[in-house]
Protein backbone atom coordinates (compact mmCIF):
# COMPACT_ATOMS: atom_id res chain seq x y z
CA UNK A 1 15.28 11.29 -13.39
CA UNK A 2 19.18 11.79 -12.86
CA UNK A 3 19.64 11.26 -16.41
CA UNK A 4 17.31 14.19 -17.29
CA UNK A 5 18.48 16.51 -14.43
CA UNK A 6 21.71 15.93 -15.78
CA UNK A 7 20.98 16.65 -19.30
CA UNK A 8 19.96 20.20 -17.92
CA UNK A 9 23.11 20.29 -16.41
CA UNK A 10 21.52 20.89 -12.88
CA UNK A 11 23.13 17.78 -10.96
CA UNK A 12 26.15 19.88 -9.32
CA UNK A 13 23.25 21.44 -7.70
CA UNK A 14 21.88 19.22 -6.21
CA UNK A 15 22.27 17.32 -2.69
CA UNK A 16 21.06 13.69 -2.87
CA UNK A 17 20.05 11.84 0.52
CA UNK A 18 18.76 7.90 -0.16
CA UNK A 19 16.65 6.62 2.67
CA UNK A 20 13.18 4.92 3.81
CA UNK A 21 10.19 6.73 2.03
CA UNK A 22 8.54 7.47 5.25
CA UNK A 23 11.82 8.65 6.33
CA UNK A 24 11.91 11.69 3.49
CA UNK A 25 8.38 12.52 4.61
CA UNK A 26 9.04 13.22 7.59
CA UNK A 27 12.21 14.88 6.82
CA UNK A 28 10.45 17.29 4.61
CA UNK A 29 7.48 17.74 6.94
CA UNK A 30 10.35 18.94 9.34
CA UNK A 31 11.95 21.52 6.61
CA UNK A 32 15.00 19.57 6.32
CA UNK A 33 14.10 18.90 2.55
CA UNK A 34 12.46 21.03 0.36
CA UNK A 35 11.59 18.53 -2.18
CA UNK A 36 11.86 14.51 -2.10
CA UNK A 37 11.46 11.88 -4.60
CA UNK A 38 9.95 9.16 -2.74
CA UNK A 39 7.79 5.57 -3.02
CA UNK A 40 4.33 5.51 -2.13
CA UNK A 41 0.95 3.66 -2.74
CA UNK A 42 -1.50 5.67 -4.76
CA UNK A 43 -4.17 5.55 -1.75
CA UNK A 44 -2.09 7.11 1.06
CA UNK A 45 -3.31 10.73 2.23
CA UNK A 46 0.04 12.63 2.60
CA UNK A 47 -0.91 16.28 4.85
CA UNK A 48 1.04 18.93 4.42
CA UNK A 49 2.70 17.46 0.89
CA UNK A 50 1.95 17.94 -2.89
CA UNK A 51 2.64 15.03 -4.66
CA UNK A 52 3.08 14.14 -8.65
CA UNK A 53 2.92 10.91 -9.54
CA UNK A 54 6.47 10.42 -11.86
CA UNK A 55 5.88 6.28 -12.23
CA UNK A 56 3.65 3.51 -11.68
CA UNK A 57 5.18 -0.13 -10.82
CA UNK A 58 2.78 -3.39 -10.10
CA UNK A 59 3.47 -5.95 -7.69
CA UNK A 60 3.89 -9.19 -8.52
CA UNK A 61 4.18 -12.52 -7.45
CA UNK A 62 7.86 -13.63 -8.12
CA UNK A 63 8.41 -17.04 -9.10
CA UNK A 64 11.55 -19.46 -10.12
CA UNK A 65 11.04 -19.71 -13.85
CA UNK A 66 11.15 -23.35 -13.68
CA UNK A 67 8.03 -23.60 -11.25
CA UNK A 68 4.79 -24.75 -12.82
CA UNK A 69 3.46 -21.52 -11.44
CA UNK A 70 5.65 -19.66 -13.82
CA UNK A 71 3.31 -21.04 -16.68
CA UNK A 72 0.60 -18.45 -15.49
CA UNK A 73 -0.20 -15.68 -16.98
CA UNK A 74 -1.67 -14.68 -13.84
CA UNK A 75 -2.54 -15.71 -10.48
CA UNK A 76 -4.55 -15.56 -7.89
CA UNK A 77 -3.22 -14.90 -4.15
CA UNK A 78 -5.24 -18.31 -3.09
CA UNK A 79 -3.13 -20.08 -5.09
CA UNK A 80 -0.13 -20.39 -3.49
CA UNK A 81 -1.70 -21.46 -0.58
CA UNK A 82 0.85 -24.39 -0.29
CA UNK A 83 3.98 -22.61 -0.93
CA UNK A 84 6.29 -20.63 1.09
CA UNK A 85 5.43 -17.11 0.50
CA UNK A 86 9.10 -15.09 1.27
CA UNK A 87 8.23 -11.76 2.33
CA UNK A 88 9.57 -8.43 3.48
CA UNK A 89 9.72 -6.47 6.56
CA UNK A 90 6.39 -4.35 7.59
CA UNK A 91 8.49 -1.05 7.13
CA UNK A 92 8.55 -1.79 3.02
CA UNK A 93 6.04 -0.44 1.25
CA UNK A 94 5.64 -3.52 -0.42
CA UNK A 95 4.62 -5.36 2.71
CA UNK A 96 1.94 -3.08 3.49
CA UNK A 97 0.30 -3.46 0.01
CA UNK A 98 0.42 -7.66 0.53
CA UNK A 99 -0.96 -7.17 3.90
CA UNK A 100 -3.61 -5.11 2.41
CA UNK A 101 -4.14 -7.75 -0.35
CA UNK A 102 -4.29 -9.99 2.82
CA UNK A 103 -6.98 -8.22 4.20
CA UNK A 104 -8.73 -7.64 1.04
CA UNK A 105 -8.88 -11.26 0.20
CA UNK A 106 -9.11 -13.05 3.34
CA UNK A 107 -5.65 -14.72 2.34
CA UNK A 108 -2.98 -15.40 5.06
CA UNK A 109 0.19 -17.82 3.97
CA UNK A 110 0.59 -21.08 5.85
CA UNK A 111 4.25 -20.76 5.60
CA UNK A 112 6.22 -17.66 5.51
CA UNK A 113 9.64 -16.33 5.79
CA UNK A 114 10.81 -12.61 6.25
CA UNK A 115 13.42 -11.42 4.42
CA UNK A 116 14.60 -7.66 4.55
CA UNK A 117 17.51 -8.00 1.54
CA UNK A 118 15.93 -8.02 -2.10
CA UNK A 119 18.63 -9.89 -3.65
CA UNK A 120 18.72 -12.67 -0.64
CA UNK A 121 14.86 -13.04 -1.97
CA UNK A 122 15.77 -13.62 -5.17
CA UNK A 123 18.29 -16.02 -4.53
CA UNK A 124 15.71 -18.03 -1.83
CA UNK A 125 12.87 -17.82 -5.00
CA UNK A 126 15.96 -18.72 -7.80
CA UNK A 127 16.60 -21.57 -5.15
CA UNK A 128 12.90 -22.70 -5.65
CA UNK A 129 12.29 -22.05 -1.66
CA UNK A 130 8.67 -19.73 -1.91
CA UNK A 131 7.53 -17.12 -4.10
CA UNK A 132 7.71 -13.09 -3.09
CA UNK A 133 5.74 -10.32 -3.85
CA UNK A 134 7.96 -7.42 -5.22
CA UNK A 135 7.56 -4.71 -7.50
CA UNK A 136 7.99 -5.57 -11.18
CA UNK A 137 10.91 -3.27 -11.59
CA UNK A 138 13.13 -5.43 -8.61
CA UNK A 139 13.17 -8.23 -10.98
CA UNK A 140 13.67 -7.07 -14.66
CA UNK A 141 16.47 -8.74 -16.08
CA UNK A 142 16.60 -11.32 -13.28
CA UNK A 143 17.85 -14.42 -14.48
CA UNK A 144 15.82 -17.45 -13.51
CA UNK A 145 12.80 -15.78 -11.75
CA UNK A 146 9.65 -14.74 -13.63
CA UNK A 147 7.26 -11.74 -12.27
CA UNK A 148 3.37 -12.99 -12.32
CA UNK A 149 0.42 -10.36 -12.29
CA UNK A 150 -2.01 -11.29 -10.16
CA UNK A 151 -5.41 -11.10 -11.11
CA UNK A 152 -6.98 -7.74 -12.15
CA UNK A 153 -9.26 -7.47 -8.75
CA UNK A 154 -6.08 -7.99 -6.32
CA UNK A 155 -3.36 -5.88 -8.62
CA UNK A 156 -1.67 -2.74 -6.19
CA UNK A 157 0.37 -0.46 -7.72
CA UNK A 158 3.77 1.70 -6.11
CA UNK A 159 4.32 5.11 -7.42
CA UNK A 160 7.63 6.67 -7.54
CA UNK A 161 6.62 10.45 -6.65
CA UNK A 162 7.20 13.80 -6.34
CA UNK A 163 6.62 15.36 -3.55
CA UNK A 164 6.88 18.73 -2.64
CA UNK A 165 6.43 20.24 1.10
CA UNK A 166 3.21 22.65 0.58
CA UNK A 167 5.01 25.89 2.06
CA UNK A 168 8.11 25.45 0.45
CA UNK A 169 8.65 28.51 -2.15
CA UNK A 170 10.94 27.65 -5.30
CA UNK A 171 13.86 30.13 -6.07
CA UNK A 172 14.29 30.39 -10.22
CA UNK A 173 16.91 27.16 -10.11
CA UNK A 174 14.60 25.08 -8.02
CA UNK A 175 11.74 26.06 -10.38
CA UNK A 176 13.99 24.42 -13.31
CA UNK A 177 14.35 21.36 -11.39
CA UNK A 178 10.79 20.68 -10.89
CA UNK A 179 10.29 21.68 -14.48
CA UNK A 180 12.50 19.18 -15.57
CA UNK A 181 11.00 16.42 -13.21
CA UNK A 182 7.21 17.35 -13.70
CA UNK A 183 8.06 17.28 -17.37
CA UNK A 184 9.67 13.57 -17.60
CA UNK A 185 7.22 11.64 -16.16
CA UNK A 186 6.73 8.29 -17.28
CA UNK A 187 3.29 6.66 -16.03
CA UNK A 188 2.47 3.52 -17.46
């Protein structure tokens, strides 16, 4: 998205704050922000927000790509029933989408570890210590890990969004932004 903004030469423009999704919600809720790009699950009802959907990422099971788990094309949540599953902290979205697969499936880990850094859960899965359950995106290009789907009735899916408080009235250069934003989405 930078990389387009910047091609309409609108970046000098624009004040950039990184935090927690639900942080930037609230923020904008408040009028601080007019507009955030934010994280979110597909399912969450957001009042007082207009959201567009910019791109979809799947979670996955990550695995050290010399596990015999890595041989799967996919995978069930049951099956790593005997394996340290290396989790993060119930403020990431990506914890509330395995505790929801939890839920769903009936599933809870016999052993677990909690683990707020993404590369430290890389290195622990690298290290062959447990499997996580990350976004695809966190480990493209990761050397000696390997992102499994899971099964097609236990995928969940993170969308990067836009989101857009629902009083907030866009002066002619904020209209361009949006424009620009709207128009680059990338949905897979």
């Amino acid at each position: 998205m930078i990389t387009h903004l910047n091609q309409g030469r609108m970046l000098a423009n624009i004040e950039t704050k990184e935090e927690n999704s639900h942080l930037l919600e609230q923020h904008l809720r408040e009028g601080r922000f007019d507009v955030i790009v934010f994280s979110r699950l597909g399912d969450e009802p957001l009042p007082g927000i207009k959201t567009t959907p910019l791109q979809r990422y799947q979670y996955v099971l990550v695995v050290a790509e010399d596990s015999p788990l890595a041989q799967l094309d996919e995978i069930r949540i049951d099956q790593i029933k005997d394996t340290p599953l290396i989790m993060r902290h119930k403020r990431f979205l990506s914890r509330t989408s395995l505790d929801r697969l939890f839920a769903k499936t009936g599933f809870q880990p016999t052993k677990k570890l909690i683990v707020d850094n993404i590369d430290a859960t890389l290195q622990l899965v690298r290290q062959g210590m447990g499997v996580s359950y990350l976004m695809d995106i966190a480990v493209e290009n990761v050397p000696c890990v390997k992102a499994i789907p899971l099964v097609p009735s236990q995928r969940s899916y993170c969308y990067s969004s836009l989101g857009i408080r629902e009083n907030f009235i866009p002066n002619e250069v904020q209209k361009q932004y949006l424009e620009i934003l709207k128009k680059n989405q990338d949905l897979n």
